[in-house]
C-alpha atoms as a PDB file:
ATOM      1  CA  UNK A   1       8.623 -15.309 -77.133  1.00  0.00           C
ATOM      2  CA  UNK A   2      10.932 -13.237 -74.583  1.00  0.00           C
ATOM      3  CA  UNK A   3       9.465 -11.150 -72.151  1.00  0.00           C
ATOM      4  CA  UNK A   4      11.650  -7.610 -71.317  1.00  0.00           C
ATOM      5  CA  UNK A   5      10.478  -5.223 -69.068  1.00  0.00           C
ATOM      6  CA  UNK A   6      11.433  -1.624 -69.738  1.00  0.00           C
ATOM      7  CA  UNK A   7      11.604   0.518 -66.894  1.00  0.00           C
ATOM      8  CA  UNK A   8      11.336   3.855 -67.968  1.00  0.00           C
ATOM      9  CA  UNK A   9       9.516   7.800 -67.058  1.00  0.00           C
ATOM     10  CA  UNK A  10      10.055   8.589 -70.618  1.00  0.00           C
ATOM     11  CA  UNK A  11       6.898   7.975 -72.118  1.00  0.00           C
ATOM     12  CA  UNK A  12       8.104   8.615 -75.834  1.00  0.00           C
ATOM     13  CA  UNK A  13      11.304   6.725 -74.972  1.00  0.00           C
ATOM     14  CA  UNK A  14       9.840   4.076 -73.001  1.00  0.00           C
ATOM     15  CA  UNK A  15       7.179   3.828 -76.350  1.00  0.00           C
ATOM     16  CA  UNK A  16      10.262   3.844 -78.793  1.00  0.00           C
ATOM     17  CA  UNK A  17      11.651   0.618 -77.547  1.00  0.00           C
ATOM     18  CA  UNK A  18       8.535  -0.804 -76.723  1.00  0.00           C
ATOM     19  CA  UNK A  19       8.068  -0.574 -80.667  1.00  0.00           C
ATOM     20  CA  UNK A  20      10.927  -1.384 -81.465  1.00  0.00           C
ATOM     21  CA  UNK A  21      11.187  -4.467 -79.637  1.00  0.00           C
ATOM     22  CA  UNK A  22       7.768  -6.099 -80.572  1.00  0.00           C
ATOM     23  CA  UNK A  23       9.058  -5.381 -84.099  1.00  0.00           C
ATOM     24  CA  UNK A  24      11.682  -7.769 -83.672  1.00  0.00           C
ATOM     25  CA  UNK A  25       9.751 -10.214 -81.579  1.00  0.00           C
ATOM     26  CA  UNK A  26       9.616  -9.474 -78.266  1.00  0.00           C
ATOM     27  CA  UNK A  27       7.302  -9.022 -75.374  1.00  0.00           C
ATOM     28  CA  UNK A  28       7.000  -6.174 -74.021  1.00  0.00           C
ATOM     29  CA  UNK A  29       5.703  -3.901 -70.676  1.00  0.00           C
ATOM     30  CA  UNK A  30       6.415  -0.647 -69.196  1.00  0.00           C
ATOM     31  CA  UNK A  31       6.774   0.461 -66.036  1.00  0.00           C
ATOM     32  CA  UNK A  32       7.045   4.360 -65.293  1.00  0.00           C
ATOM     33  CA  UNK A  33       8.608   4.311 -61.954  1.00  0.00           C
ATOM     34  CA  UNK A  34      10.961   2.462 -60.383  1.00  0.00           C
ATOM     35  CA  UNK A  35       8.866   0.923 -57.575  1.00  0.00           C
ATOM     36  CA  UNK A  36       6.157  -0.261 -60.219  1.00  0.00           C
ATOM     37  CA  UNK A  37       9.140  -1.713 -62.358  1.00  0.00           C
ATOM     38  CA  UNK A  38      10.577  -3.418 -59.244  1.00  0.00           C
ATOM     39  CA  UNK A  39       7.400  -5.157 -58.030  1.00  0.00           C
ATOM     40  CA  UNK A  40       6.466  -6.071 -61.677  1.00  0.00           C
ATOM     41  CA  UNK A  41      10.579  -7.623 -62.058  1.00  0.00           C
ATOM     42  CA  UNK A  42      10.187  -9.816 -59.445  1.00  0.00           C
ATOM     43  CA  UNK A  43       7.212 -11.624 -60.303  1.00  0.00           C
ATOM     44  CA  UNK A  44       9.759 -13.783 -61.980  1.00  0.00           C
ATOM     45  CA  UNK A  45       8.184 -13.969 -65.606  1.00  0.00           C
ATOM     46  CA  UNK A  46      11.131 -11.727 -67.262  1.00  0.00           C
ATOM     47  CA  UNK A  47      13.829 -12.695 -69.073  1.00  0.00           C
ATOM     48  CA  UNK A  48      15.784  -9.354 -69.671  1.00  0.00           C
ATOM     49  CA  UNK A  49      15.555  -5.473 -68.063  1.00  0.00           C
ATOM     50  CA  UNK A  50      16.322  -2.341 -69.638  1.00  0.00           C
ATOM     51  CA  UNK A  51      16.457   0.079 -66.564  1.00  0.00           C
ATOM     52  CA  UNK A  52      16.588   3.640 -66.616  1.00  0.00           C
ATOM     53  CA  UNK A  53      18.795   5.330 -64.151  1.00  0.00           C
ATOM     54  CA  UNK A  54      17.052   8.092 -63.144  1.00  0.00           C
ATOM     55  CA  UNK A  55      13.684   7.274 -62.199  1.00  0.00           C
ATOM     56  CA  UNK A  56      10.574   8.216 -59.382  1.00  0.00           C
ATOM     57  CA  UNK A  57       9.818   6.749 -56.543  1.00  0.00           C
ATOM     58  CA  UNK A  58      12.734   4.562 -55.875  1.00  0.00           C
ATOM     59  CA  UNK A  59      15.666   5.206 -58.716  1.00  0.00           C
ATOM     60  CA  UNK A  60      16.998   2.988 -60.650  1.00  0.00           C
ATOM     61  CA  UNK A  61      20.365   1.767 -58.740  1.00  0.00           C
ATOM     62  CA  UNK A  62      18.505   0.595 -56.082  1.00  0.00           C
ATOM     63  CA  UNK A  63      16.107  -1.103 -58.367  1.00  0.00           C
ATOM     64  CA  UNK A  64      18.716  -2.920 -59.907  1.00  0.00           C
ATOM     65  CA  UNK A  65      20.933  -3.639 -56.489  1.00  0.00           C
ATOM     66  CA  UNK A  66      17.043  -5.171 -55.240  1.00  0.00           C
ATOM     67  CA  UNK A  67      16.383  -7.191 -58.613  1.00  0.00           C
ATOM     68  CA  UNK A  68      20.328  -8.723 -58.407  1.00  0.00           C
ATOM     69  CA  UNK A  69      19.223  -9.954 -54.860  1.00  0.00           C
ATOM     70  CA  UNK A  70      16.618 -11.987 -56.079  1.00  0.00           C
ATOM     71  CA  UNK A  71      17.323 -12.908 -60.020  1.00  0.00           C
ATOM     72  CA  UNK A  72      19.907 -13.877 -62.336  1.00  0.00           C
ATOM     73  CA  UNK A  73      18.513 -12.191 -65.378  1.00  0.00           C
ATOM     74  CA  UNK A  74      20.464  -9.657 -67.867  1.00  0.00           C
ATOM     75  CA  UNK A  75      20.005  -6.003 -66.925  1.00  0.00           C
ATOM     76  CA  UNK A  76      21.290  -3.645 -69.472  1.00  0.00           C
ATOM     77  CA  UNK A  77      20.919   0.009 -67.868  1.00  0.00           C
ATOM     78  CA  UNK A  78      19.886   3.504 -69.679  1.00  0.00           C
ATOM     79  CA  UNK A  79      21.255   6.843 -68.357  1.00  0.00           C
ATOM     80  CA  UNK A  80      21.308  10.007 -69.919  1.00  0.00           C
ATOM     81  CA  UNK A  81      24.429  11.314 -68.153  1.00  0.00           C
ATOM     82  CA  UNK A  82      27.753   9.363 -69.532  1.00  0.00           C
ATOM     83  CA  UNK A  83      29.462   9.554 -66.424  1.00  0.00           C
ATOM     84  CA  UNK A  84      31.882   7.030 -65.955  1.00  0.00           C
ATOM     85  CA  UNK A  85      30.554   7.243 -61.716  1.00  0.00           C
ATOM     86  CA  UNK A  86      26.861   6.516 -62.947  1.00  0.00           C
ATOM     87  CA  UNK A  87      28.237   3.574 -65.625  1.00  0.00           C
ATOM     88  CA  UNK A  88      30.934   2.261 -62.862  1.00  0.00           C
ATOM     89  CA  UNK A  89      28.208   2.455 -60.078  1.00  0.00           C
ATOM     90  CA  UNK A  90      25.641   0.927 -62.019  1.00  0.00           C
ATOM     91  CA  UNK A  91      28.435  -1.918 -63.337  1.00  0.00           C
ATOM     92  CA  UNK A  92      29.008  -2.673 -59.738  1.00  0.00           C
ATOM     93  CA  UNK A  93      25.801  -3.210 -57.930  1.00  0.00           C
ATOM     94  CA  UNK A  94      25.109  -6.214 -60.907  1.00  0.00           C
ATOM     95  CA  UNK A  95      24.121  -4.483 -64.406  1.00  0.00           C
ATOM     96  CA  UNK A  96      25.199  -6.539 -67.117  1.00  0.00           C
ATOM     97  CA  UNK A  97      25.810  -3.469 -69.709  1.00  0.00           C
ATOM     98  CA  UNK A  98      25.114  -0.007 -69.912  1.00  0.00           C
ATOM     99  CA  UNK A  99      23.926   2.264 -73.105  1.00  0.00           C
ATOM    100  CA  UNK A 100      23.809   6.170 -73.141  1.00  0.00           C
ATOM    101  CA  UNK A 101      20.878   8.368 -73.979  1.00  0.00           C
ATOM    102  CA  UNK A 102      20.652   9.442 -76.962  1.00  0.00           C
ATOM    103  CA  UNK A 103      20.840   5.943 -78.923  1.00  0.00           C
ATOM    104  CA  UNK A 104      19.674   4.451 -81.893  1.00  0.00           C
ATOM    105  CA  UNK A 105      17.166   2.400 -81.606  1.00  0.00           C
ATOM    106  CA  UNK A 106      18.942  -0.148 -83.552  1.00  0.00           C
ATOM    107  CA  UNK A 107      21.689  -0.479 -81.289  1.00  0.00           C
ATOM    108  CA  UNK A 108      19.344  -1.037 -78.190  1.00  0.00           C
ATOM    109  CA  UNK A 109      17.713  -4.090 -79.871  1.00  0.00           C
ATOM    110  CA  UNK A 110      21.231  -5.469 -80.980  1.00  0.00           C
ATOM    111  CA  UNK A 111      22.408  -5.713 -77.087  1.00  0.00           C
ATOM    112  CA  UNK A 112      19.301  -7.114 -76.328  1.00  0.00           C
ATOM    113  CA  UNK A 113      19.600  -9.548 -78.735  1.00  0.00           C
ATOM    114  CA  UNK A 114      23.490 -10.369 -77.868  1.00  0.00           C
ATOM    115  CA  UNK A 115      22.691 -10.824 -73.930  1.00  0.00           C
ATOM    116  CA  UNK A 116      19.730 -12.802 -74.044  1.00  0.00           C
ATOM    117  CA  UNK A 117      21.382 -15.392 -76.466  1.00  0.00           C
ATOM    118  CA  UNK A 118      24.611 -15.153 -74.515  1.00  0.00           C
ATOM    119  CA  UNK A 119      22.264 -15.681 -71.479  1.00  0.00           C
ATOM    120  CA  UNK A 120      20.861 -18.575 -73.040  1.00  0.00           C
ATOM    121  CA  UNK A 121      23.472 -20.541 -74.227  1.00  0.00           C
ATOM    122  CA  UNK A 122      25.420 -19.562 -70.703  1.00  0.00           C
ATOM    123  CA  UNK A 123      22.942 -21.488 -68.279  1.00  0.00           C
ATOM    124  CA  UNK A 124      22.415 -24.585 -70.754  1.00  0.00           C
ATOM    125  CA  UNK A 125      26.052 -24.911 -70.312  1.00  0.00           C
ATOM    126  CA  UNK A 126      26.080 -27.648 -67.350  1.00  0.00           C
ATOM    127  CA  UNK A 127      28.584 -30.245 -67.216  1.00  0.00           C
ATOM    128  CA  UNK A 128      28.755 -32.884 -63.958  1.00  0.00           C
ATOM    129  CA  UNK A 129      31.452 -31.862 -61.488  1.00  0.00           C
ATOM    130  CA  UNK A 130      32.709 -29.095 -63.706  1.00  0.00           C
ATOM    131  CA  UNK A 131      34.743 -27.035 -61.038  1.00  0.00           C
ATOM    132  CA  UNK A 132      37.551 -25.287 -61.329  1.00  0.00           C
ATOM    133  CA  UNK A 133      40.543 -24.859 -59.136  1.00  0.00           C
ATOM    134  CA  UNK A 134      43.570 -22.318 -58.625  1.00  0.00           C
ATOM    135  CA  UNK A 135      45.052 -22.797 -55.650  1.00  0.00           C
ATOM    136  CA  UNK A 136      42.264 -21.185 -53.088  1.00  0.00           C
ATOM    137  CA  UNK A 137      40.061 -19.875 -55.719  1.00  0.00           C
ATOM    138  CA  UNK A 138      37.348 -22.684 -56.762  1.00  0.00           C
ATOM    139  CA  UNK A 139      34.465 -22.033 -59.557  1.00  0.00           C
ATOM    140  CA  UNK A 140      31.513 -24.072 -59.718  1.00  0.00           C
ATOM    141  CA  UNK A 141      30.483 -24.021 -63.207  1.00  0.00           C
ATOM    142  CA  UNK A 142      27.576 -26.004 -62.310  1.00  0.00           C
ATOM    143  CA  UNK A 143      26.000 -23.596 -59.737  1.00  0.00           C
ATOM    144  CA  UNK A 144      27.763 -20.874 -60.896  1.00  0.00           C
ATOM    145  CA  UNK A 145      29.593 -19.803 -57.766  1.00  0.00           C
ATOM    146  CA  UNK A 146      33.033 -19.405 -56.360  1.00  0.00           C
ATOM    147  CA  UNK A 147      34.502 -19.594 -53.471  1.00  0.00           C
ATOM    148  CA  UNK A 148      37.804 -18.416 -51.968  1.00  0.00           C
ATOM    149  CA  UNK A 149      39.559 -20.351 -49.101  1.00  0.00           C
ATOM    150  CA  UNK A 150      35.993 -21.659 -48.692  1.00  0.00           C
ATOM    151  CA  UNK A 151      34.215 -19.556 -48.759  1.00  0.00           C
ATOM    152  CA  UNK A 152      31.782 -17.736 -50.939  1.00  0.00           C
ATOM    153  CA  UNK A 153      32.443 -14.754 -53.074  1.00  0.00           C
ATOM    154  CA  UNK A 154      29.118 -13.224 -54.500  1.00  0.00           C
ATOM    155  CA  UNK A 155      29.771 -12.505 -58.179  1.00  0.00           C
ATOM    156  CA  UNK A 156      27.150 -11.053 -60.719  1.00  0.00           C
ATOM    157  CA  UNK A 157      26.036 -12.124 -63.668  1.00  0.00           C
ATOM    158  CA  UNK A 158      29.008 -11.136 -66.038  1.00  0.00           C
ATOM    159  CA  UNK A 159      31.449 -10.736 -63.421  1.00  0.00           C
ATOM    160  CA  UNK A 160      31.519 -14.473 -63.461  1.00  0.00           C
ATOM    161  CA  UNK A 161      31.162 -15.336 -67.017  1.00  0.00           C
ATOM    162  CA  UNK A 162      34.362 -13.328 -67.613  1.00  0.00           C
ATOM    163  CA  UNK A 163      35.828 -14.553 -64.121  1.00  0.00           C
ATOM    164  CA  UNK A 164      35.147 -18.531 -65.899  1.00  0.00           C
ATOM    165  CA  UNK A 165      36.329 -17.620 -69.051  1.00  0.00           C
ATOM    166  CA  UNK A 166      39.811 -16.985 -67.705  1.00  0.00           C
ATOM    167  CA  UNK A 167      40.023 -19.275 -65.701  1.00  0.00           C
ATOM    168  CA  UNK A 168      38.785 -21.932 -68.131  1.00  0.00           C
ATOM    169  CA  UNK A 169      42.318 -20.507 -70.477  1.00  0.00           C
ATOM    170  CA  UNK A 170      44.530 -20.029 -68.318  1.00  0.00           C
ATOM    171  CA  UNK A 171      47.899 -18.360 -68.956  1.00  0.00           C
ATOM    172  CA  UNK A 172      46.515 -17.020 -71.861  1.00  0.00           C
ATOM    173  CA  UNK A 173      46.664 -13.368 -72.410  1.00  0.00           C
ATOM    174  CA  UNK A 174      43.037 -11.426 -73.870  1.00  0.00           C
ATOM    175  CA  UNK A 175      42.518  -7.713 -75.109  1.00  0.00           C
ATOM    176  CA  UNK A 176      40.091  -5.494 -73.480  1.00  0.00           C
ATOM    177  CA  UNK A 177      37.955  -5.463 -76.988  1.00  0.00           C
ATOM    178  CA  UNK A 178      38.335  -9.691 -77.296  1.00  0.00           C
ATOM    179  CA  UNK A 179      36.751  -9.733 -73.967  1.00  0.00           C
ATOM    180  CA  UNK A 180      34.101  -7.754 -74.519  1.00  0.00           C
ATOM    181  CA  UNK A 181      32.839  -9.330 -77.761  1.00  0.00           C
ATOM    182  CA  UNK A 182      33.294 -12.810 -75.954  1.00  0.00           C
ATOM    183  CA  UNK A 183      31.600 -12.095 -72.602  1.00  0.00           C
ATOM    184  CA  UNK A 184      28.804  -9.519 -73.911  1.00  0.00           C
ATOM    185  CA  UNK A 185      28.203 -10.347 -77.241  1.00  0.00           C
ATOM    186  CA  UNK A 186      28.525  -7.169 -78.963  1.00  0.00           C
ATOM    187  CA  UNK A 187      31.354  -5.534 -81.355  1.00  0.00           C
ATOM    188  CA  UNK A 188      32.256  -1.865 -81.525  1.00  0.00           C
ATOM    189  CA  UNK A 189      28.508  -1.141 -80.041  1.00  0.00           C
ATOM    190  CA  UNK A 190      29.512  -0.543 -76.417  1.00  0.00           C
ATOM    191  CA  UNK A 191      32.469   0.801 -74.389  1.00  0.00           C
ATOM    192  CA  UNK A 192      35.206  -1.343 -73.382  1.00  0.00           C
ATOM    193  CA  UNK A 193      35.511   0.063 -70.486  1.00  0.00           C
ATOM    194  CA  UNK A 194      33.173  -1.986 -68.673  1.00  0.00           C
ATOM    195  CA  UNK A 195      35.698  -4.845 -68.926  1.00  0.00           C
ATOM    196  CA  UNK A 196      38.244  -2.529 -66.656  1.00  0.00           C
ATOM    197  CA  UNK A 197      35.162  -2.336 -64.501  1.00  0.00           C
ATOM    198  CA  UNK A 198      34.094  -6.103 -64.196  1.00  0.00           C
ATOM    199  CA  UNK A 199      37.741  -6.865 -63.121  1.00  0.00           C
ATOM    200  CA  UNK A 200      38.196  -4.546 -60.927  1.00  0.00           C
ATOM    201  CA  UNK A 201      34.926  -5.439 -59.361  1.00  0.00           C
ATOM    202  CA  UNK A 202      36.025  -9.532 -59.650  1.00  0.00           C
ATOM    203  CA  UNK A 203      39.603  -9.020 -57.992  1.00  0.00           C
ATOM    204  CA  UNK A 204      37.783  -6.677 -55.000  1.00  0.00           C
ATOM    205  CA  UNK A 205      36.156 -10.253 -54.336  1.00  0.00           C
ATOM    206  CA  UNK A 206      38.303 -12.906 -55.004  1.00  0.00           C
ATOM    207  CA  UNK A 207      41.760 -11.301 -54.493  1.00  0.00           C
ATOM    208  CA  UNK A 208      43.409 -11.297 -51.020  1.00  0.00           C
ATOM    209  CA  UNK A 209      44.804  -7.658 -52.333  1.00  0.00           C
ATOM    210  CA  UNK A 210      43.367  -6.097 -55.184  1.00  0.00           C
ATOM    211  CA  UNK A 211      46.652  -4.236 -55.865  1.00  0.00           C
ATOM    212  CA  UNK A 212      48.713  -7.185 -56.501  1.00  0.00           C
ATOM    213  CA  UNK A 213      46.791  -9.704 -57.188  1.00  0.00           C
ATOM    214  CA  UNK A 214      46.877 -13.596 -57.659  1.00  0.00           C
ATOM    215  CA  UNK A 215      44.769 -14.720 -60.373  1.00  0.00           C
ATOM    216  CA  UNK A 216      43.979 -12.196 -62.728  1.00  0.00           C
ATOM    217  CA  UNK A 217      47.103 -10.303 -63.974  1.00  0.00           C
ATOM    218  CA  UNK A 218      47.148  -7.553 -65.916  1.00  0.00           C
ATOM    219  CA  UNK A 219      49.747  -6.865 -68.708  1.00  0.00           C
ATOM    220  CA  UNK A 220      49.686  -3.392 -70.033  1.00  0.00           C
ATOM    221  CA  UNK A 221      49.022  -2.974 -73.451  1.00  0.00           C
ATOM    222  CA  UNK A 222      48.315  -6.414 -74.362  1.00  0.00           C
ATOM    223  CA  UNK A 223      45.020  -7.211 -71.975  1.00  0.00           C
ATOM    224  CA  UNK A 224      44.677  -9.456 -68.942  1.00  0.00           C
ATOM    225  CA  UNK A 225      45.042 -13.460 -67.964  1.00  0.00           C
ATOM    226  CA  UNK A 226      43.918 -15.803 -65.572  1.00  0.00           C
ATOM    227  CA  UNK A 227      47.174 -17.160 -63.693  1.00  0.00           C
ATOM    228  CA  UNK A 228      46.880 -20.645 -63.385  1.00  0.00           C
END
């Protein structure tokens, strides 16, 4: 059974999705603050998050920049404010997907669903010496990292299962919405706009300038392709 952690001040919300969730076959435990939720996170015994933004104590950006530092574990954030500085903040410091107060509970247990399967079948993928290379860009499929002229660039979670899937089609041109239903598992239940994000957030790391850059091109109207 998979454990998620729901960080949350909301008791009826935080109670909603608790029910929900053990409906469909989850474990699940609150926390009502964010410094309870971020000691309880990094015991380790997690699988997934769902992290409310605005939280007591210690809120929940820094609760998810503090739980990135430590674990490689899907964190799908909750605000209440759809704000594209909150979702593009939140994107940035390593969330994996965002949803916006008020939602249906339905919805919230369908992106659960989607990134902890994604999750799953993403770290059983291991093949021996499976590394890419474009010019000075390497990815270690293996380890999951990637370096650039030697050396490393820290990528999230998603950041480099979209950065991999490029790079493992290369020349070949993907839509915004084909992206998102690849990478995050979902269709028409989330915002493509956290693609623009994630590759914005990918060529700030890997590119020597962001502006014009290298490996990931976009081409406007059609999507964006790895450059190989």
């Amino acid at each position: 059974m998979k454990s998620i952690l729901v960080i949350e001040d909301d008791t009826t919300i935080s109670e909603l999705q608790r029910d929900y969730l053990e409906i469909n076959g989850y474990e699940v435990q609150i926390a009502a603050d964010g410094e309870a939720g971020l000691a309880m996170c990094l015991s380790g015994i997690y699988d997934l998050v769902i992290l409310d933004l605005m939280l007591p104590k210690i809120n929940g950006f820094e609760v998810c920049k503090k739980i990135r530092e430590k674990q490689d574990i899907p964190i799908l954030i909750v605000t209440s404010r759809h704000e594209d500085i909150d979702v593009i903040r939140g994107l940035g410091i390593g969330a994996d997907d965002y949803i916006t107060k008020p939602f249906k509970p339905a919805e919230l247990v369908a992106r659960v669903k989607a990134h902890l399967e994604r999750y799953k079948r993403l770290v059983g993928l291991k093949d021996i010496n499976n590394i890419i290379q474009i010019r000075d860009l390497a990815i270690d499929a293996d380890t999951r990292k990637v370096f650039v002229n030697n050396e490393e660039a820290v990528l999230t979670t998603k950041e480099f299962d979209l950065l991999y899937f490029l790079a493992t089609h290369p020349n070949k041109v993907f839509s915004k919405e084909h992206l998102f239903e690849r990478i995050w598992g979902v269709d028409a239940l989330g915002d493509i706009q956290t693609v623009t994000v994630h590759i914005r957030k990918i060529r700030e790391k890997i590119e020597k300038d962001s502006a014009n850059p290298e490996y990931i091109e976009t081409l406007w109207g059609a999507g964006y392709r790895c450059k190989g």
